[in-house]
N, C-alpha and C. Protein backbone atom coordinates (compact mmCIF):
# COMPACT_ATOMS: atom_id res chain seq x y z
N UNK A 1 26.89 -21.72 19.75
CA UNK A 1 27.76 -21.79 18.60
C UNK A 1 29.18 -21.35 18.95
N UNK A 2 29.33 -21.22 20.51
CA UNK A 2 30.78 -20.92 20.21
C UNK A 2 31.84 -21.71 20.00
N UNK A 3 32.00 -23.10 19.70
CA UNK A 3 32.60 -24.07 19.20
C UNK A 3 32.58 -24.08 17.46
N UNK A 4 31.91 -23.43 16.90
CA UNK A 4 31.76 -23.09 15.55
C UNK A 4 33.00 -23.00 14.61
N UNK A 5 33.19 -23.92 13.71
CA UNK A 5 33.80 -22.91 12.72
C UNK A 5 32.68 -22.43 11.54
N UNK A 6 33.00 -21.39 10.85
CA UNK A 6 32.17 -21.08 9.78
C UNK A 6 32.72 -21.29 8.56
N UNK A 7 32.59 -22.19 7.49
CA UNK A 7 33.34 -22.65 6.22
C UNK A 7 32.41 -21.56 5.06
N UNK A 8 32.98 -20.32 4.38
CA UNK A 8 32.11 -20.28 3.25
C UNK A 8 32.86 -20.68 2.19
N UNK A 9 31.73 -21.07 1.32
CA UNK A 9 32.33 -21.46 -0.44
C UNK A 9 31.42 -20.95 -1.13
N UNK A 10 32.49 -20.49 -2.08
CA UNK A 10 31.97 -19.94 -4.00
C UNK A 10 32.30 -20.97 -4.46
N UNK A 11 31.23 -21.48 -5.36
CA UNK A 11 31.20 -22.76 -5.97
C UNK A 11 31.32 -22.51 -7.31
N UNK A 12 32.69 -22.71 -7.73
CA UNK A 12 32.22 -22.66 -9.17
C UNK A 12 31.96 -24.22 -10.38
N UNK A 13 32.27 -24.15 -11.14
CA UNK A 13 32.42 -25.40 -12.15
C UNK A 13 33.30 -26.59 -12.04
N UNK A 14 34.88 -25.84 -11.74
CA UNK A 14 35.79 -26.86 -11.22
C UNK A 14 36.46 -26.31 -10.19
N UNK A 15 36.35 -25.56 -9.66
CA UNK A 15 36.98 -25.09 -8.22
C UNK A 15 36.21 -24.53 -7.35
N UNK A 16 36.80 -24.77 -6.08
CA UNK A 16 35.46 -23.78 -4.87
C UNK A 16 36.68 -22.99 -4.27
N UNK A 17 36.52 -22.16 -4.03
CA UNK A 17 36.90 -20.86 -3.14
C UNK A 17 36.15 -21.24 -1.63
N UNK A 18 37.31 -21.28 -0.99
CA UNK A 18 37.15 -21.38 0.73
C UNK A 18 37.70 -20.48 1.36
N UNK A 19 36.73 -19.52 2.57
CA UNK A 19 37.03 -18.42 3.60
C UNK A 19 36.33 -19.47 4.75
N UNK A 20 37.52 -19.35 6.00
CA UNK A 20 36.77 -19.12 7.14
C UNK A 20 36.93 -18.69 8.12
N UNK A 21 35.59 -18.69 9.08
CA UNK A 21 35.78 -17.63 10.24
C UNK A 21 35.33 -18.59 11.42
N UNK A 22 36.20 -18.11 12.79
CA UNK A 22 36.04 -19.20 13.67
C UNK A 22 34.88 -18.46 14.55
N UNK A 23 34.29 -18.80 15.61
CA UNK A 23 32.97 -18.25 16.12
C UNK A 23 34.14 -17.57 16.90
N UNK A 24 33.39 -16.49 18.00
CA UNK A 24 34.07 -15.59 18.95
C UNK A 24 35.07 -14.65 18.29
N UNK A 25 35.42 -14.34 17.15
CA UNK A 25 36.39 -13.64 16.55
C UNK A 25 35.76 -12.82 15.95
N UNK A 26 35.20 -11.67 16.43
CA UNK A 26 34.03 -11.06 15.58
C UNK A 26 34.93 -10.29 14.13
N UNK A 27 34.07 -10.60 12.85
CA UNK A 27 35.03 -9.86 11.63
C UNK A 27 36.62 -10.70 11.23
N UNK A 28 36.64 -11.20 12.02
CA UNK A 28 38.05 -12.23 11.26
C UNK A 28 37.62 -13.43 10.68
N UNK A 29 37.42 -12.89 9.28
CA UNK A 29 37.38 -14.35 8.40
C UNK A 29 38.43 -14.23 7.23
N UNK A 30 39.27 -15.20 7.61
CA UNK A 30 40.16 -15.73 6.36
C UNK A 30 39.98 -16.51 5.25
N UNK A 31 40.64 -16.14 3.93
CA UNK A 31 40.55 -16.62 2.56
C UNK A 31 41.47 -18.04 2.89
N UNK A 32 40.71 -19.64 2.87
CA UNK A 32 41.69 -20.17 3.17
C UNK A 32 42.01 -20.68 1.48
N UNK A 33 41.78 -20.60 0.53
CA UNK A 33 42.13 -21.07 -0.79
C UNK A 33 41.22 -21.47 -1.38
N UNK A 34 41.79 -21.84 -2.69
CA UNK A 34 40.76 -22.96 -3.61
C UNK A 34 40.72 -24.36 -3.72
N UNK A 35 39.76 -25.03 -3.97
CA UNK A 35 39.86 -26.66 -3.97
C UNK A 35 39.39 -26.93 -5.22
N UNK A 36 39.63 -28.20 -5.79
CA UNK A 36 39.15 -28.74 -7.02
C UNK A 36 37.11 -29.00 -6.88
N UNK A 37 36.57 -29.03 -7.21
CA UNK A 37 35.15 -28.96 -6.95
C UNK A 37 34.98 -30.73 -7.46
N UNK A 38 35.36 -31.62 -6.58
CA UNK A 38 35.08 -32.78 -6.34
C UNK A 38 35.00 -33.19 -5.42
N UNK A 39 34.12 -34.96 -4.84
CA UNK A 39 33.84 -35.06 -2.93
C UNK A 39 35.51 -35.44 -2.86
N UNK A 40 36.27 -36.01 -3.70
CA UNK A 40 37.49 -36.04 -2.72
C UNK A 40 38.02 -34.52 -2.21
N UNK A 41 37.93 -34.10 -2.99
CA UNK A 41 38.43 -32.33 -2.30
C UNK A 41 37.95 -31.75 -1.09
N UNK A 42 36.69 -32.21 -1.63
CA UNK A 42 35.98 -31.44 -0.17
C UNK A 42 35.61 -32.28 1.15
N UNK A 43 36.29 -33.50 0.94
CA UNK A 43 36.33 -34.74 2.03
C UNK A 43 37.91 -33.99 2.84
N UNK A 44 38.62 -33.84 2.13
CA UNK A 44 39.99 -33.42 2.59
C UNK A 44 40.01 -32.19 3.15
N UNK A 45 38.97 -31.64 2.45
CA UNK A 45 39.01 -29.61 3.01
C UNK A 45 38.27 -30.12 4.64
N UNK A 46 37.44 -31.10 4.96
CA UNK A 46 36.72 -31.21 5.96
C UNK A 46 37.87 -32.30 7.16
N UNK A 47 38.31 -32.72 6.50
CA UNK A 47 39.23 -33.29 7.42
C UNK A 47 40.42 -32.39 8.15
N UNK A 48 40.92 -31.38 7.07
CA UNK A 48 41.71 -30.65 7.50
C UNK A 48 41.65 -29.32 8.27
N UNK A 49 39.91 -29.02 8.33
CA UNK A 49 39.46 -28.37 9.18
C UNK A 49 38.85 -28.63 10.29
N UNK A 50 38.51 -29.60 10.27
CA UNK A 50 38.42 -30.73 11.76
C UNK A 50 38.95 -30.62 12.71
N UNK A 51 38.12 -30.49 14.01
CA UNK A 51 38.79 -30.57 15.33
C UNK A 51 38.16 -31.01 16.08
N UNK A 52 38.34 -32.34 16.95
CA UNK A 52 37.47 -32.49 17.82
C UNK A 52 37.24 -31.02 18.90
N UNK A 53 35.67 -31.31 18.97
CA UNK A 53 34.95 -30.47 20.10
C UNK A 53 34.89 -28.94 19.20
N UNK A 54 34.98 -29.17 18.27
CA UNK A 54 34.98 -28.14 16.97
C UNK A 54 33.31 -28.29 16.00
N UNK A 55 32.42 -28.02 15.55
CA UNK A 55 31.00 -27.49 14.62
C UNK A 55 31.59 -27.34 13.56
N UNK A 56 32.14 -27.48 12.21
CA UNK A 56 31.87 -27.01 11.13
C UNK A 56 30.27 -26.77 10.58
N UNK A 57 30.41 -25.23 10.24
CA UNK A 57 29.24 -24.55 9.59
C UNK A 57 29.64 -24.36 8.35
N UNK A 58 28.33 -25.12 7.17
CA UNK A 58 28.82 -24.78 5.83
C UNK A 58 27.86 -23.58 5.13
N UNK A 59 28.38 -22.67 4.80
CA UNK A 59 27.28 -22.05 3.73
C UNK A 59 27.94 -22.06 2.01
N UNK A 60 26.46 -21.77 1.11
CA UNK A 60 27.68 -21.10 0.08
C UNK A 60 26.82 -20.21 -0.75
């Protein structure tokens, strides 16, 4: 997993709350914002966290 990023979300009704933490950074996870709680939102939150040779990990 060290290519990892880690995406968490609080899901609410109409917005999600996004933190993340990249693997190897032990304890550094950043608040990256809120998104509208629709797939275009979260098509864009995934594009813009994208990297080739990069894992997105989702929890929530």
């Amino acid at each position: 997993m060290e290519n990892t990023r880690f995406i968490g979300l609080d899901i609410h009704k109409e917005r999600i709350s996004v933190a993340v933490a990249e693997s190897g950074r032990p304890g550094a996870v950043e608040y990256h914002g809120e998104i509208g709680n629709d797939p275009g939102a979260i098509s864009k939150l995934c594009e813009r966290l994208g990297r080739p040779g990069k894992t997105l990990a989702f929890c929530y």
